[in-house]
Protein backbone atom coordinates (compact mmCIF):
# COMPACT_ATOMS: atom_id res chain seq x y z
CA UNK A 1 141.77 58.12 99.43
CA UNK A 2 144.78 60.52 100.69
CA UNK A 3 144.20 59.69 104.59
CA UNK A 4 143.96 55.98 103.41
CA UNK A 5 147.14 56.02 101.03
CA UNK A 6 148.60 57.76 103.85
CA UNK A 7 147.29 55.55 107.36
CA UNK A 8 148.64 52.27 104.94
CA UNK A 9 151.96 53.59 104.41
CA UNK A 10 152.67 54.77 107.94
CA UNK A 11 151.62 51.19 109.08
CA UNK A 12 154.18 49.87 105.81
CA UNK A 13 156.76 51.52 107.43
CA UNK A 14 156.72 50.85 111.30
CA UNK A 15 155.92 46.83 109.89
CA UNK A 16 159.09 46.76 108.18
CA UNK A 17 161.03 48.80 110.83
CA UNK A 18 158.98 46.09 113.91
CA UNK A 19 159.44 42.85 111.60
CA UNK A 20 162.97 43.31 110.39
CA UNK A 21 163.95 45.08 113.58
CA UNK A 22 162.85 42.70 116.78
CA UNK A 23 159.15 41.04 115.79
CA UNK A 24 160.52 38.25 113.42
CA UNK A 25 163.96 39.43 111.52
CA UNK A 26 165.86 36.93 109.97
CA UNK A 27 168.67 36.68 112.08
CA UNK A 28 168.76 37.14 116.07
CA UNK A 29 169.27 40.67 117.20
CA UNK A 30 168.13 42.68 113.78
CA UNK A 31 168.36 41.93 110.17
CA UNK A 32 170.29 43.89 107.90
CA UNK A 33 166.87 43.64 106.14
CA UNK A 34 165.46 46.57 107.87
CA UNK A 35 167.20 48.88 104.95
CA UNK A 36 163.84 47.44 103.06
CA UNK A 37 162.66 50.20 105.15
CA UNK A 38 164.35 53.05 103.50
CA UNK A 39 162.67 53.23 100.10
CA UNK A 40 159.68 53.39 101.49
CA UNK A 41 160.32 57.36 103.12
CA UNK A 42 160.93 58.35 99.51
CA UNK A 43 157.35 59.00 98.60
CA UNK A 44 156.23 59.59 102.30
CA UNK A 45 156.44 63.52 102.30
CA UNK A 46 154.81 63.87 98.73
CA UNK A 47 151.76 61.28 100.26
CA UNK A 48 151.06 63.44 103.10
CA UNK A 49 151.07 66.36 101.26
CA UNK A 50 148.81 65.24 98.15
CA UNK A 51 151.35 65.49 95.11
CA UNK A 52 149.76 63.56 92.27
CA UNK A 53 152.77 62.28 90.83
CA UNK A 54 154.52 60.81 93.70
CA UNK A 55 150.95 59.11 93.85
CA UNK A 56 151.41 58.18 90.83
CA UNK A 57 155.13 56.48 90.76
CA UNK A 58 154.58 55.09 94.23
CA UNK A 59 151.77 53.17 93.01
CA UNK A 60 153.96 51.13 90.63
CA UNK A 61 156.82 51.03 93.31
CA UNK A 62 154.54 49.60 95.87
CA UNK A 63 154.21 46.28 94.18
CA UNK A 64 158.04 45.47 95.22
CA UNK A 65 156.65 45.21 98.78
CA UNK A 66 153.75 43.65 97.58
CA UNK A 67 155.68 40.91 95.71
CA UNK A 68 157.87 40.16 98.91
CA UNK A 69 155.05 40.23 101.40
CA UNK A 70 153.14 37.00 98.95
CA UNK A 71 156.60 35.90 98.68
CA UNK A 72 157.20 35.48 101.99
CA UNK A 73 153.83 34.79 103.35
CA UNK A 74 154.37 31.48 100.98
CA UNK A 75 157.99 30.65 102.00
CA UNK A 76 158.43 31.61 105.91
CA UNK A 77 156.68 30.02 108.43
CA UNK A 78 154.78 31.42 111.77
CA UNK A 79 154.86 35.33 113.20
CA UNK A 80 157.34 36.16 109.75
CA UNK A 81 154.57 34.75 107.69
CA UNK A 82 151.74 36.33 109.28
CA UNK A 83 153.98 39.98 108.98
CA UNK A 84 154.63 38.95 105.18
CA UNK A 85 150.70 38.70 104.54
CA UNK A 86 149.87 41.46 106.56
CA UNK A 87 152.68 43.78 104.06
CA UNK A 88 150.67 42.29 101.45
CA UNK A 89 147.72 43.82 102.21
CA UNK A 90 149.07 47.24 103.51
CA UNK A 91 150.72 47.56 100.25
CA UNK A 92 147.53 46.33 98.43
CA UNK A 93 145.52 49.12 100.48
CA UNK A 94 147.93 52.03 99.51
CA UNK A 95 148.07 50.93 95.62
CA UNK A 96 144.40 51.33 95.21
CA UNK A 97 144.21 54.60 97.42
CA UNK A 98 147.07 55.63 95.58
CA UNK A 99 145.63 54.96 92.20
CA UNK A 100 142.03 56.35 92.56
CA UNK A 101 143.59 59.38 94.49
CA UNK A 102 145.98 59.89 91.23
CA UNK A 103 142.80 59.31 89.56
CA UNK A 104 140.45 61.53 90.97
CA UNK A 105 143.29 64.50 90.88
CA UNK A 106 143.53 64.26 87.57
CA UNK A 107 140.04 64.66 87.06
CA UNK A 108 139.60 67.81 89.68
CA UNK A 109 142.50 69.05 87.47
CA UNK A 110 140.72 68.41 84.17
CA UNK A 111 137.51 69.96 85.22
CA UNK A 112 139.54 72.85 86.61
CA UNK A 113 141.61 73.51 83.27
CA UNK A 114 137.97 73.89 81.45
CA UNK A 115 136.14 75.83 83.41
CA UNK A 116 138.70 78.71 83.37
């Protein structure tokens, strides 16, 4: 679950940085949209290092990229809405390695706190 929360959202970040950056932005030359990107580095060192609680809140804050990737897989049209689906599922990949992770951390930590 940690090298899968983690693998999904490396590939979350260099999609946004790729789409918004050269692959499909919204205007020629860049999009302003690759800021999108930012957020996204918040949890990134607590991920790789296995904090349950940035596990935890990133799990809920994923669903803002999941939201705009169905949003815009609906609404754009050709490489942009291919990108859009494809952030989807990255983000849909990380929220359930995120939440079993979270999940199975607690428990380790329950079964810990008893046997001592």
């Amino acid at each position: 679950m940690h090298t899968g929360a983690s693998i999904s959202l490396i590939a979350l970040i260099m999609l946004s940085l790729a789409w918004e950056g050269w692959l499909a932005p919204l205007k020629p030359g860049g999009s302003t949209l690759i800021l999108k990107t930012l957020p996204l580095l918040l949890p990134l060192f607590g991920i790789l290092r296995g904090k349950r609680y940035t596990y935890q809140w990133a799990s809920m804050f994923i669903l803002i990229y999941f939201t705009e990737g169905v949003v815009r897989a609906w609404a754009d049209q050709g490489l942009s809405s291919r990108l859009a689906l494809l952030e989807a599922v990255l983000s849909v990949i990380f929220f359930m390695c995120a939440i079993f992770y979270a999940r199975l951390a607690g428990a380790a930590n329950s079964r810990m706190a008893h046997s001592a």
